[in-house]
Structures are given as C-alpha cells and as structure tokens.
PDB file of N, CA and C in Angstrom:
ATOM      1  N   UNK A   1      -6.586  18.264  -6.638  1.00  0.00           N
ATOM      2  CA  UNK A   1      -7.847  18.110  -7.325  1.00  0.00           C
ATOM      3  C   UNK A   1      -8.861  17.497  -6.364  1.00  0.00           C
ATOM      4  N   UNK A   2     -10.066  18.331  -6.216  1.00  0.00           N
ATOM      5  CA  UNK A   2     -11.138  17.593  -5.366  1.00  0.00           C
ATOM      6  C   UNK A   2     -12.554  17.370  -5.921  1.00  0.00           C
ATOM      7  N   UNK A   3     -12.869  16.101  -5.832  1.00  0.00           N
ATOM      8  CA  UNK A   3     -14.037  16.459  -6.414  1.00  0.00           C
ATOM      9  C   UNK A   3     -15.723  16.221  -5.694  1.00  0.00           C
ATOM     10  N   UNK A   4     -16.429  17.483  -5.948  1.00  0.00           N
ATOM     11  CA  UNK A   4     -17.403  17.984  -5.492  1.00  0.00           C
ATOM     12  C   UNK A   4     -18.624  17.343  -5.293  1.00  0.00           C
ATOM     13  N   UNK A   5     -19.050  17.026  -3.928  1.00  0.00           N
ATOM     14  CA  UNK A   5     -20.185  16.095  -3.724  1.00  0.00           C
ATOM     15  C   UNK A   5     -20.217  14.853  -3.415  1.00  0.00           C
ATOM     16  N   UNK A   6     -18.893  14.256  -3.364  1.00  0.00           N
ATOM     17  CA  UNK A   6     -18.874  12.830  -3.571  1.00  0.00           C
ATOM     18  C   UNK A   6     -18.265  12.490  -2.005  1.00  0.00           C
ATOM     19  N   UNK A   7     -18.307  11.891  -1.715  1.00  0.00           N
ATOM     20  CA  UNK A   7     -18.649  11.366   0.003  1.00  0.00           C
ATOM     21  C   UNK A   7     -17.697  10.060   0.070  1.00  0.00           C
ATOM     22  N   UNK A   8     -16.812   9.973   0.978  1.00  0.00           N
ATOM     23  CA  UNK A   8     -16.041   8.660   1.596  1.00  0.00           C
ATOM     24  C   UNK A   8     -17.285   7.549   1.893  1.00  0.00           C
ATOM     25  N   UNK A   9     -17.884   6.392   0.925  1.00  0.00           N
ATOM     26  CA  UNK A   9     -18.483   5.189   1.670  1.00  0.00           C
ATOM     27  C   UNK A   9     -17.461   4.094   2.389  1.00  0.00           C
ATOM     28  N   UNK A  10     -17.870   3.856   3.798  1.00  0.00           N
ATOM     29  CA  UNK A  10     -17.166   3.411   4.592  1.00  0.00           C
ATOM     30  C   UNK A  10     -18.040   1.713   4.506  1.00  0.00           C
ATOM     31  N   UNK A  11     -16.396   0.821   4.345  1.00  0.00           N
ATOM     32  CA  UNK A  11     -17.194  -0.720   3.891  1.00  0.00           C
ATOM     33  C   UNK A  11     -17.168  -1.469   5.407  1.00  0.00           C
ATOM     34  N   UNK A  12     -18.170  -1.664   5.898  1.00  0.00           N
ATOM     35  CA  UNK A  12     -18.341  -2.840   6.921  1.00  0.00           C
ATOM     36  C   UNK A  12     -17.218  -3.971   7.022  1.00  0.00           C
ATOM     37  N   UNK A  13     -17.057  -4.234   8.284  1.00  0.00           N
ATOM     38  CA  UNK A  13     -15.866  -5.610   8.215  1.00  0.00           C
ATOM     39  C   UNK A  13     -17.056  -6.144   9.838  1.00  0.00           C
ATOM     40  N   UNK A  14     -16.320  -7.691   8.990  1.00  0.00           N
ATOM     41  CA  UNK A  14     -17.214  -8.844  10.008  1.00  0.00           C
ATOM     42  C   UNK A  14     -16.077  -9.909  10.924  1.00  0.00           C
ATOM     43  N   UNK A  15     -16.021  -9.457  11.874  1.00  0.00           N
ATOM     44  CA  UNK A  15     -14.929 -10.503  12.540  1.00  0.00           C
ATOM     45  C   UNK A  15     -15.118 -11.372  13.582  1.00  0.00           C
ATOM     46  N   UNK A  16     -14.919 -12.779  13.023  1.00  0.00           N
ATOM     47  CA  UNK A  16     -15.006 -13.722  13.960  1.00  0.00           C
ATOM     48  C   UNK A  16     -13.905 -13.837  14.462  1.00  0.00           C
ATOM     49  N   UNK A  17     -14.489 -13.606  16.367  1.00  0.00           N
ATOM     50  CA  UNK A  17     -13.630 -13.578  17.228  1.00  0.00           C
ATOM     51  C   UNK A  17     -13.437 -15.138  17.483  1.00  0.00           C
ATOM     52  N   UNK A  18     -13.621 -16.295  17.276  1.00  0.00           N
ATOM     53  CA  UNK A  18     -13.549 -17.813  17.467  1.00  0.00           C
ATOM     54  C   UNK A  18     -12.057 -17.734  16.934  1.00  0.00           C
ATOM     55  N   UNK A  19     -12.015 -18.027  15.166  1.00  0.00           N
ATOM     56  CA  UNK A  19     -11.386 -17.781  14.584  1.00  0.00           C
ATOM     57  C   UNK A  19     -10.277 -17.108  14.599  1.00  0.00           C
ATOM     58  N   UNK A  20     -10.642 -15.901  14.858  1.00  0.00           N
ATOM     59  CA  UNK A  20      -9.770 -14.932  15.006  1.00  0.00           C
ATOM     60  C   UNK A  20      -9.629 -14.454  13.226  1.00  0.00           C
ATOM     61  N   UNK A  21     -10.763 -14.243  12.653  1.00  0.00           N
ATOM     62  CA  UNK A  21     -10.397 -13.873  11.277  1.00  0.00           C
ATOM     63  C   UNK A  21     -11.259 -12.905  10.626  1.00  0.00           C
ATOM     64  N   UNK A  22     -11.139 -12.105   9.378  1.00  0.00           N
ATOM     65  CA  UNK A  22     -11.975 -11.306   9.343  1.00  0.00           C
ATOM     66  C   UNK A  22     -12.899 -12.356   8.303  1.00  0.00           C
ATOM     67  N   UNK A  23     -14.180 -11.939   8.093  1.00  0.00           N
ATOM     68  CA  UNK A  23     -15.361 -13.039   6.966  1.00  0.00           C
ATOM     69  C   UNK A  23     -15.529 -12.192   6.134  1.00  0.00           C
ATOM     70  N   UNK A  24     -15.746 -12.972   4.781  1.00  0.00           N
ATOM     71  CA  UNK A  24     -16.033 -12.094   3.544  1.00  0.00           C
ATOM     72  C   UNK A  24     -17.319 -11.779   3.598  1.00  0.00           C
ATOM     73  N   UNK A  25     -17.558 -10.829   3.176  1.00  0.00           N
ATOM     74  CA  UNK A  25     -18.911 -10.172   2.974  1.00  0.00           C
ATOM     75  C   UNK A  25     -19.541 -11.146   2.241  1.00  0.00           C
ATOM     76  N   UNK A  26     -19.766 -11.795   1.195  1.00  0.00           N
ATOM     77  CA  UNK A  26     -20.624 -12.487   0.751  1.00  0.00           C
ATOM     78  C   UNK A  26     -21.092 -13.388   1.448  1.00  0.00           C
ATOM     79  N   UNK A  27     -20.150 -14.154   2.881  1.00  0.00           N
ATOM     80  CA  UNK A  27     -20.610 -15.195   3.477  1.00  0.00           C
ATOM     81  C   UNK A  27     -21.172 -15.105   4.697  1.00  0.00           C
ATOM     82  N   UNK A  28     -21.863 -13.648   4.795  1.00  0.00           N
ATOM     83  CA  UNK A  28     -22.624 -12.894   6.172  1.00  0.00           C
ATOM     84  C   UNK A  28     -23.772 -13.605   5.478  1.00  0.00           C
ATOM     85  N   UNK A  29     -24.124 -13.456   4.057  1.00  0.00           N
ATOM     86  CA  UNK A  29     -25.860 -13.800   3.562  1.00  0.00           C
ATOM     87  C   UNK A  29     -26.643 -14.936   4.263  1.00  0.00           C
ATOM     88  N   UNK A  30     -25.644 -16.135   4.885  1.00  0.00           N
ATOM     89  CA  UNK A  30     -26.403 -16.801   5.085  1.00  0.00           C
ATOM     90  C   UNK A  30     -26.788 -16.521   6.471  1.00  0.00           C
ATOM     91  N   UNK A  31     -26.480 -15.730   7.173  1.00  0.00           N
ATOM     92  CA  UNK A  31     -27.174 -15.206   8.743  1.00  0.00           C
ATOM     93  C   UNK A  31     -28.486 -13.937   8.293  1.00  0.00           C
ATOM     94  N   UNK A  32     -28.501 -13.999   7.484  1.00  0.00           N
ATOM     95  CA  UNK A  32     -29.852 -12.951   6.762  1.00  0.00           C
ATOM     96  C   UNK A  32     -31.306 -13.783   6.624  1.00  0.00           C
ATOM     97  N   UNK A  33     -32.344 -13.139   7.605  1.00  0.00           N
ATOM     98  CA  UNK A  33     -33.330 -14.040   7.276  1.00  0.00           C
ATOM     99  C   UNK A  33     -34.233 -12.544   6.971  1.00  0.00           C
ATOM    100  N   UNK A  34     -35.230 -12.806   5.925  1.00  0.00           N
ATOM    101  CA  UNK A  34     -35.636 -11.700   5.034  1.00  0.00           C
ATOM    102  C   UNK A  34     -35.063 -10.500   5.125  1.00  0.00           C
ATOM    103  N   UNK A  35     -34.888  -9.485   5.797  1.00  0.00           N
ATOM    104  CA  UNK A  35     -34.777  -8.055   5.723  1.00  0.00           C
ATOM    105  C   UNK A  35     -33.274  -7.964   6.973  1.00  0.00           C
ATOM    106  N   UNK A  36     -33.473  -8.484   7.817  1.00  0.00           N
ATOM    107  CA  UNK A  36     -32.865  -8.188   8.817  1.00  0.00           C
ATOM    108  C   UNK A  36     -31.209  -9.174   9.109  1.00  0.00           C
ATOM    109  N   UNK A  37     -30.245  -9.519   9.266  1.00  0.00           N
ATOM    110  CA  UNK A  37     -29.061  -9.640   9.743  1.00  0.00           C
ATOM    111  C   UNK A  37     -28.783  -9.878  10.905  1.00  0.00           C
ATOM    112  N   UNK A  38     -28.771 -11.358  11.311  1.00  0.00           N
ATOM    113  CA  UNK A  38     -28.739 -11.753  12.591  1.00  0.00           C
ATOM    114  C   UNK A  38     -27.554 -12.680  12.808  1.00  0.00           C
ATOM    115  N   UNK A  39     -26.808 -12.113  13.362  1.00  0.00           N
ATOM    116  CA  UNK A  39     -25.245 -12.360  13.520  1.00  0.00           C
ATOM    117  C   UNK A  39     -25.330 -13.315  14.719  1.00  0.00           C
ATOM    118  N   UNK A  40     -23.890 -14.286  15.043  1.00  0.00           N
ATOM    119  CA  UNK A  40     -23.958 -15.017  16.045  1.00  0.00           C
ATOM    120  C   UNK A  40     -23.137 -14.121  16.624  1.00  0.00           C
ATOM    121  N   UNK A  41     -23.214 -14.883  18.078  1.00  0.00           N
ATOM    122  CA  UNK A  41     -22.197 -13.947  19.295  1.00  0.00           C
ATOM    123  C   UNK A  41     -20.797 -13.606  18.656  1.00  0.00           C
ATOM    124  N   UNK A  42     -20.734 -14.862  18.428  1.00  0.00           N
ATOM    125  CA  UNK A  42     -18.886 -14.937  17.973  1.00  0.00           C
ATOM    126  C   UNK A  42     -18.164 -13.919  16.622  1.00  0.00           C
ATOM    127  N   UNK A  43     -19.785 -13.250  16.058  1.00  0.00           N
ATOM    128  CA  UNK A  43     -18.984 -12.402  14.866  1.00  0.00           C
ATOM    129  C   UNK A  43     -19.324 -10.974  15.811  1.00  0.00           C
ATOM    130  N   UNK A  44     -18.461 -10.184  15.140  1.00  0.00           N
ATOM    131  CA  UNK A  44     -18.907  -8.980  15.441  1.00  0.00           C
ATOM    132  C   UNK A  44     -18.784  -7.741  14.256  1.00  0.00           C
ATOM    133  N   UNK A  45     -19.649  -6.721  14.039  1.00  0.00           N
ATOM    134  CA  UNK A  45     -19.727  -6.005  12.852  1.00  0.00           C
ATOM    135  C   UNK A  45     -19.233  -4.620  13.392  1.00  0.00           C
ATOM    136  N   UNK A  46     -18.067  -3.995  12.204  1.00  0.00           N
ATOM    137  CA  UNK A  46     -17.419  -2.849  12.708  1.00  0.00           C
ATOM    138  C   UNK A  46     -17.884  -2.107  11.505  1.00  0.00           C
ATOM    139  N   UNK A  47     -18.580  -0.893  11.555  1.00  0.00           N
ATOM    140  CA  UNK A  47     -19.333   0.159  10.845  1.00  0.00           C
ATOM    141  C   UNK A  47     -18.157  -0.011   9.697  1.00  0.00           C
ATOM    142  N   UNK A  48     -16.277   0.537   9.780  1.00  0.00           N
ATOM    143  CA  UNK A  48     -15.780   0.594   8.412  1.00  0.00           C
ATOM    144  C   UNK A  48     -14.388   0.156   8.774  1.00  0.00           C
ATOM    145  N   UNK A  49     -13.664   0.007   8.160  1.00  0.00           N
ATOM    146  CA  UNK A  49     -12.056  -0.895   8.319  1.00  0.00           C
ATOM    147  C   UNK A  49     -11.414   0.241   8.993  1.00  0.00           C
ATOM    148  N   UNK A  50     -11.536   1.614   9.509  1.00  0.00           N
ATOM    149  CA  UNK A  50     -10.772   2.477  10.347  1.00  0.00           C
ATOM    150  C   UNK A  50     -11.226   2.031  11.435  1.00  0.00           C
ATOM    151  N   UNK A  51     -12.580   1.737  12.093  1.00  0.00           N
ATOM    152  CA  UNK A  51     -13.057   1.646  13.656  1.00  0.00           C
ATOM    153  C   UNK A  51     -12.325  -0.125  13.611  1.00  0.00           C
ATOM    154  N   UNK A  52     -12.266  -0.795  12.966  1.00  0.00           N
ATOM    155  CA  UNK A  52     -12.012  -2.534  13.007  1.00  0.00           C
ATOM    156  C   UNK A  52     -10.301  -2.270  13.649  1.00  0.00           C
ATOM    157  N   UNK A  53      -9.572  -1.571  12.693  1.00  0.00           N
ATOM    158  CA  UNK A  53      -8.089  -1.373  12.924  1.00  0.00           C
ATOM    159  C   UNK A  53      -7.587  -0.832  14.115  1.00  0.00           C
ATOM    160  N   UNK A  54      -8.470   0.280  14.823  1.00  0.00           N
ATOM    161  CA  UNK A  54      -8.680   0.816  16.352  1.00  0.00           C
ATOM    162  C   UNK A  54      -8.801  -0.170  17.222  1.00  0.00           C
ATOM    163  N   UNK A  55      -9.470  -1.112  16.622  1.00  0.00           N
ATOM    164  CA  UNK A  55     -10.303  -1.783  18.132  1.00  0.00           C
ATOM    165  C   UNK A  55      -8.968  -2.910  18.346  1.00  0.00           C
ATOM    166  N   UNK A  56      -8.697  -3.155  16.826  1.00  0.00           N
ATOM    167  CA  UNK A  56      -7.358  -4.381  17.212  1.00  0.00           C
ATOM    168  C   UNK A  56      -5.948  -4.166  17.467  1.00  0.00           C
ATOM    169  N   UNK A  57      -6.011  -2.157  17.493  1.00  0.00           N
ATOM    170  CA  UNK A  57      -4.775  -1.591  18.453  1.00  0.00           C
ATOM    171  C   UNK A  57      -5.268  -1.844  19.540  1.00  0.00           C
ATOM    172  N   UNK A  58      -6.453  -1.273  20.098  1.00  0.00           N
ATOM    173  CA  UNK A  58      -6.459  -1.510  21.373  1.00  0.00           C
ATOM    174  C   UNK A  58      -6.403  -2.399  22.371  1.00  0.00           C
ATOM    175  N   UNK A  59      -7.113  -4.013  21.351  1.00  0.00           N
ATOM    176  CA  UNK A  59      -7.003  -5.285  22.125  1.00  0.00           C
ATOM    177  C   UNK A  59      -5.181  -5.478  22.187  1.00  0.00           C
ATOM    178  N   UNK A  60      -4.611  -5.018  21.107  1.00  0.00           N
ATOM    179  CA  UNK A  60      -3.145  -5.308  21.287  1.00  0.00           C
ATOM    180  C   UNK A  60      -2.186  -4.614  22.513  1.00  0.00           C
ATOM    181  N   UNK A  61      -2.922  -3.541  22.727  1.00  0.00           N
ATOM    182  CA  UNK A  61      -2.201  -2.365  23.720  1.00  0.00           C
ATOM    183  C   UNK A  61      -2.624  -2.754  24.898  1.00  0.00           C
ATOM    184  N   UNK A  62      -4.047  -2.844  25.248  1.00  0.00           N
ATOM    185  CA  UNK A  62      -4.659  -3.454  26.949  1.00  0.00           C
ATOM    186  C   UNK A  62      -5.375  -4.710  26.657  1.00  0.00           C
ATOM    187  N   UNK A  63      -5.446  -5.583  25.550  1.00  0.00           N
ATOM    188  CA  UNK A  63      -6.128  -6.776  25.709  1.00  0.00           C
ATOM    189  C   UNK A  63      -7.003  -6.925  25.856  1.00  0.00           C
ATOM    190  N   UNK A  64      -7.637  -8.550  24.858  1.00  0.00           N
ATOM    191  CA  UNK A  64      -9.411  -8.503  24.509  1.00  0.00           C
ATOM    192  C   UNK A  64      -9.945  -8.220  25.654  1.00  0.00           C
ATOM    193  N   UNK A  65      -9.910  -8.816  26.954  1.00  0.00           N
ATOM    194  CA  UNK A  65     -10.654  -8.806  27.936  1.00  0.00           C
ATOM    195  C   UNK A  65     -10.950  -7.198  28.595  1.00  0.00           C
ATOM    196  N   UNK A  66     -10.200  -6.544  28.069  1.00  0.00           N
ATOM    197  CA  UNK A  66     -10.351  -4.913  28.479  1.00  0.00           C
ATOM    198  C   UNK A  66     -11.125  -4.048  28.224  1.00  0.00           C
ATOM    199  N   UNK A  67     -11.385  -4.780  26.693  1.00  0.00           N
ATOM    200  CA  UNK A  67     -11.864  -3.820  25.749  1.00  0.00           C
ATOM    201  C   UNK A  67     -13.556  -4.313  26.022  1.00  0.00           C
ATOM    202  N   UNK A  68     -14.150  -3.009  25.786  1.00  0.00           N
ATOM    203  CA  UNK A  68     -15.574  -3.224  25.863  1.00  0.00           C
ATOM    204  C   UNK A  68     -16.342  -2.361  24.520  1.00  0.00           C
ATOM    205  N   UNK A  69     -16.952  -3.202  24.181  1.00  0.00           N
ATOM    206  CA  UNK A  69     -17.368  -2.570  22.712  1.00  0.00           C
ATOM    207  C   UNK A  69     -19.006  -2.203  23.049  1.00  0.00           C
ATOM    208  N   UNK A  70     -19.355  -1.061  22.500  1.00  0.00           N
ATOM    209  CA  UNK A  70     -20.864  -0.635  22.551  1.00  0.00           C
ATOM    210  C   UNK A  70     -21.689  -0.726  21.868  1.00  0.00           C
TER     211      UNK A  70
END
C-alpha cells in the first residue's frame, strides 16, 4: 500500500560535540534571536537522523579528526 503525494519529512538532529550528546529540539530556542538560529561552535546541525548516523560511522571507522564536514 502506497500512499500518493505524501513526502518523507526529514527531522533535524543537533549535536554537541563537547558533550558528546545529541540536544533536544526544544532546547536549540534559546540560540534563536528573532528569525535566524545561531548555533555555538560546539553544536553542530545534521539536515535528518540518516546524514547524523553516517557521519558517526565515519568518525567511528577513520576518526573525529578525519572527518571534515561541509
């Protein structure tokens, strides 16, 4: 059964690399100043939980320092 029109929304993940943990979405709001989302160094934002799960094979396979994110 498929149904017609309806589109995969892909949910954002926020990970502080300090930590080493992922942050709940509700507690990004307070880095929001009117319109825009201004993250510190130490978080980083992965478009949806498939690119987040990639990136932390790859730090596992060649290590953080290898990996270069764009």
């Amino acid at each position: 059964m498929t149904i017609q029109g309806q589109k995969y929304k892909a949910k954002p993940v926020f990970w502080d690399t300090e930590l080493r943990s992922v942050l709940d979405v509700n507690s990004i709001g307070k880095y929001r100043t009117k319109d825009r989302l201004k993250l510190p160094n130490s978080i980083c934002r992965f478009d949806s939980q498939h690119e987040f799960k990639v990136y932390l094979e790859l730090c596992r396979m060649y290590g953080t320092d290898k990996i270069v994110r764009q």
